[in-house]
Protein backbone atom coordinates (compact mmCIF):
# COMPACT_ATOMS: atom_id res chain seq x y z
CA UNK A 1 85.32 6.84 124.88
CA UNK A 2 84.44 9.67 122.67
CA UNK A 3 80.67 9.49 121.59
CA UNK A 4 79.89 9.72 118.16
CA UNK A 5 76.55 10.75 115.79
CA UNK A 6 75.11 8.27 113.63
CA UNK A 7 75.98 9.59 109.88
CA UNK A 8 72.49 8.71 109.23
CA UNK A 9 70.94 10.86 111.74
CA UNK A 10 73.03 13.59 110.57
CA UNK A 11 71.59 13.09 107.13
CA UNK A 12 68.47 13.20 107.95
CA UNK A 13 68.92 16.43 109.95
CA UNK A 14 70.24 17.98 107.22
CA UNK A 15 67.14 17.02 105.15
CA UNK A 16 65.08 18.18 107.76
CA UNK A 17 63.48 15.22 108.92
CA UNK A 18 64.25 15.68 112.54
CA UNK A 19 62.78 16.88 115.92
CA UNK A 20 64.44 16.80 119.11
CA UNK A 21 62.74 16.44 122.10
CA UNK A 22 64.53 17.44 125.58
CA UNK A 23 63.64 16.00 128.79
CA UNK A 24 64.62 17.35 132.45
CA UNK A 25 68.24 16.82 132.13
CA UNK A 26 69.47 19.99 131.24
CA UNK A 27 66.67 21.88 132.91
CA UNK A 28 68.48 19.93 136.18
CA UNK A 29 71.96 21.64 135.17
CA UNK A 30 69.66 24.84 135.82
CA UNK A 31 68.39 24.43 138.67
CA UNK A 32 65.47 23.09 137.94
CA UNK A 33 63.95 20.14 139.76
CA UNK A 34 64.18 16.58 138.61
CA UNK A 35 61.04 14.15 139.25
CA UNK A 36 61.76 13.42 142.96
CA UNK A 37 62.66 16.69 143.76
CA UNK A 38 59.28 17.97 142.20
CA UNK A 39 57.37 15.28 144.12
CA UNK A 40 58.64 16.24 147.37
CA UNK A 41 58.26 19.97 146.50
CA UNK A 42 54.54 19.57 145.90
CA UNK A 43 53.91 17.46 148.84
CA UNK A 44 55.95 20.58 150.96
CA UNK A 45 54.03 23.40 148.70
CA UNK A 46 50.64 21.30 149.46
CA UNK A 47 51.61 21.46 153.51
CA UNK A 48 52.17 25.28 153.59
CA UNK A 49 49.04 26.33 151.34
CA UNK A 50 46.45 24.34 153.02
CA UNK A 51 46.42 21.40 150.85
CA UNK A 52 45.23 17.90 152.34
CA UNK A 53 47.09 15.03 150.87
CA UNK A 54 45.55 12.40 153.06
CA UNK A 55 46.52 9.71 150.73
CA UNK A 56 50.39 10.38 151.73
CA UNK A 57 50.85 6.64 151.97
CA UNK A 58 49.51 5.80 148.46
CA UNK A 59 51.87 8.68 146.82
CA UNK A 60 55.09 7.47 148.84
CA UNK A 61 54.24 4.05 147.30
CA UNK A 62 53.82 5.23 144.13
CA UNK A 63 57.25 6.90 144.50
CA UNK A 64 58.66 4.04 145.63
CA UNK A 65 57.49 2.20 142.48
CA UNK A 66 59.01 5.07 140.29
CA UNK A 67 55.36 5.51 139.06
CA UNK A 68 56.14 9.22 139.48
CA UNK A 69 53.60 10.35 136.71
CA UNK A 70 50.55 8.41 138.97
CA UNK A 71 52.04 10.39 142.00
CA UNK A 72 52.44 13.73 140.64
CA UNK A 73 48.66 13.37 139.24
CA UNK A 74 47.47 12.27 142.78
CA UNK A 75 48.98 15.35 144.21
CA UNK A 76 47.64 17.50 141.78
CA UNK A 77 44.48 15.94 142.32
CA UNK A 78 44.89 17.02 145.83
CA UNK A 79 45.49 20.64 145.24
CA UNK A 80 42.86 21.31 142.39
CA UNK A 81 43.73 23.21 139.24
CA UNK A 82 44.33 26.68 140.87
CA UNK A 83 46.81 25.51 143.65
CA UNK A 84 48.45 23.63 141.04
CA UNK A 85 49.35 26.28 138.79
CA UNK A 86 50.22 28.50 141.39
CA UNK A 87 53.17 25.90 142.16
CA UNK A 88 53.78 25.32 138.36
CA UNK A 89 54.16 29.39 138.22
CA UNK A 90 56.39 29.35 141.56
CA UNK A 91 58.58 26.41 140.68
CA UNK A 92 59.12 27.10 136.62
CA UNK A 93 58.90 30.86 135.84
CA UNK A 94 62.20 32.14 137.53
CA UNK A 95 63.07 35.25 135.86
CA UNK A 96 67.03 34.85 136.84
CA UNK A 97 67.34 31.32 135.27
CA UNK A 98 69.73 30.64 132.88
CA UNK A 99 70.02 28.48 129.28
CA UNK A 100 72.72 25.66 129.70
CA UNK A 101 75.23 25.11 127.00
CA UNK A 102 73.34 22.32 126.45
CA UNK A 103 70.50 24.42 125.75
CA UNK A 104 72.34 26.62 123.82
CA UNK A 105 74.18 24.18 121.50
CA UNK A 106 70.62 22.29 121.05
CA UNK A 107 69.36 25.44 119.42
CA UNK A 108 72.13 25.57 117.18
CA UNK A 109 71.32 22.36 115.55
CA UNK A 110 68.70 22.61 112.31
CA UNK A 111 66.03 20.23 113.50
CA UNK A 112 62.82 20.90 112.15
CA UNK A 113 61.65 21.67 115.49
CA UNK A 114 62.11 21.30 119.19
CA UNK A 115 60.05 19.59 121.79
CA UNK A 116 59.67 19.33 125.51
CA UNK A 117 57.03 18.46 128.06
CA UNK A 118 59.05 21.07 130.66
CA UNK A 119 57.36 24.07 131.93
CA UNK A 120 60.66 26.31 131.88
CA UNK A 121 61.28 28.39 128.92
CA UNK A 122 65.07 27.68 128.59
CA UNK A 123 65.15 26.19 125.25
CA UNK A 124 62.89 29.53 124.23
CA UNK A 125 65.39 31.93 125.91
CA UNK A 126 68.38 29.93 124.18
CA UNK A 127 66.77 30.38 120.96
CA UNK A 128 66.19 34.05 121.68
CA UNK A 129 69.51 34.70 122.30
CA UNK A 130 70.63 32.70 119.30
CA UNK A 131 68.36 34.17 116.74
CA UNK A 132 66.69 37.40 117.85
CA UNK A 133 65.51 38.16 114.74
CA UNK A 134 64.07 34.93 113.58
CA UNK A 135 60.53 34.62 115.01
CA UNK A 136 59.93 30.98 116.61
CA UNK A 137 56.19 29.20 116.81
CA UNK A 138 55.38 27.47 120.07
CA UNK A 139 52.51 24.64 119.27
CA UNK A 140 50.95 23.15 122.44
CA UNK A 141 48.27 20.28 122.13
CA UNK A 142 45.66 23.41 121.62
CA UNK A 143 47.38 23.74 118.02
CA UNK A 144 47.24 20.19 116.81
CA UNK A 145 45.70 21.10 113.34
CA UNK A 146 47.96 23.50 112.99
CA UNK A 147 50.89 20.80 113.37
CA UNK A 148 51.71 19.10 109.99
CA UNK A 149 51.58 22.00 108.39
CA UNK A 150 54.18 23.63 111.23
CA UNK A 151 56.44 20.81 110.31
CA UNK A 152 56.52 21.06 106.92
CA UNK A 153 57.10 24.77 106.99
CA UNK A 154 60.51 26.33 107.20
CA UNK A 155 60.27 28.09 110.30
CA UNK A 156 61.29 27.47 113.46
CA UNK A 157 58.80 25.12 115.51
CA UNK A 158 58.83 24.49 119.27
CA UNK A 159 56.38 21.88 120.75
CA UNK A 160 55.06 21.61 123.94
CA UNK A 161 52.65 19.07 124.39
CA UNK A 162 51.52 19.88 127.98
CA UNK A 163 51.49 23.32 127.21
CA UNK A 164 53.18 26.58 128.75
CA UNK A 165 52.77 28.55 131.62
CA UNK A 166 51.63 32.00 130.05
CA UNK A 167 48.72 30.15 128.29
CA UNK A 168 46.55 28.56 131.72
CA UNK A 169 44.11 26.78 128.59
CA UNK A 170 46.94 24.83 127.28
CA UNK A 171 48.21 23.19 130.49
CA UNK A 172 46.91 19.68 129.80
CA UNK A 173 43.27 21.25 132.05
CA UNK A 174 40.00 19.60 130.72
CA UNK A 175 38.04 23.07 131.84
CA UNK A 176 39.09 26.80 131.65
CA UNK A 177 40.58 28.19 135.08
CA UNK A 178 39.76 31.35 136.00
CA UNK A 179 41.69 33.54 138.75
CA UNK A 180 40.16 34.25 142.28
């Protein structure tokens, strides 16, 4: 069965009415670790940097109740703000990975804007290599006056609510880190 886009929803993002936001999927087709797999690789991180996790029983049963955002916040919990970024860094900035064609279609599409709550920069490299030229805004939750009138602009507008990697403020932390 063939799949088919609503003429509606093509209307509307033709009028520019539209943002897509991307979830893990295609950052999976890269590589990239889906929920579980990021689970299990901070538990594993936690055991070889010195990280306690002494409520291993409560996390597992979180897991088990697919209440993975409760779990990965437990864990982080466990390894503190510093620790945690240094996984974020080790897991999501990998210079060698690749946009999917997914990614690379997506940015072919005129949505208003683009958001994710990933940490990898695919979509950002897609659009790159799409439109080097054409400079693109990134808006984390640090920019949210800045937002409606991002939207209504004609530029291109990527979101990331929980923030990116480069910018250690706008990862979703309640207090500056600072680097040992």
């Amino acid at each position: 069965m063939k799949a088919s886009v609503p003429n509606e929803l093509l209307q509307q993002i033709a009028r520019n009415n539209c943002v897509a936001f991307v979830g893990a999927g295609p950052s999976k087709l890269a590589g990239f670790p889906d929920w579980y797999q990021l689970l299990h690789s901070m538990i594993a991180w936690s055991e070889t940097h010195g990280v306690e996790n002494p409520n291993k029983t409560d996390i597992a049963e979180l897991m088990r109740k697919k209440d993975l955002l409760a779990a990965a916040d437990t864990i982080r919990s466990n390894m503190g703000d510093q620790k945690y970024f240094a996984f974020l860094r080790e897991t999501f900035l990998q210079p060698s990975a690749s946009p999917t064609d997914f990614h690379r279609f997506l940015v072919q599409i005129p949505f208003v804007g683009i958001g994710t709550s990933n940490y990898e920069g695919l979509i950002e490299s897609a659009y790159k290599e799409a439109n080097s030229t054409k400079p693109l805004k990134i808006l984390t939750q640090l920019d949210h006056s800045q937002l409606g009138v991002a939207l209504h602009s004609k530029g291109s507008l990527f979101l990331r609510p929980t923030g990116q990697l480069s910018d250690r403020r706008a990862l979703f932390l309640e207090k500056s880190i600072t680097e040992n």
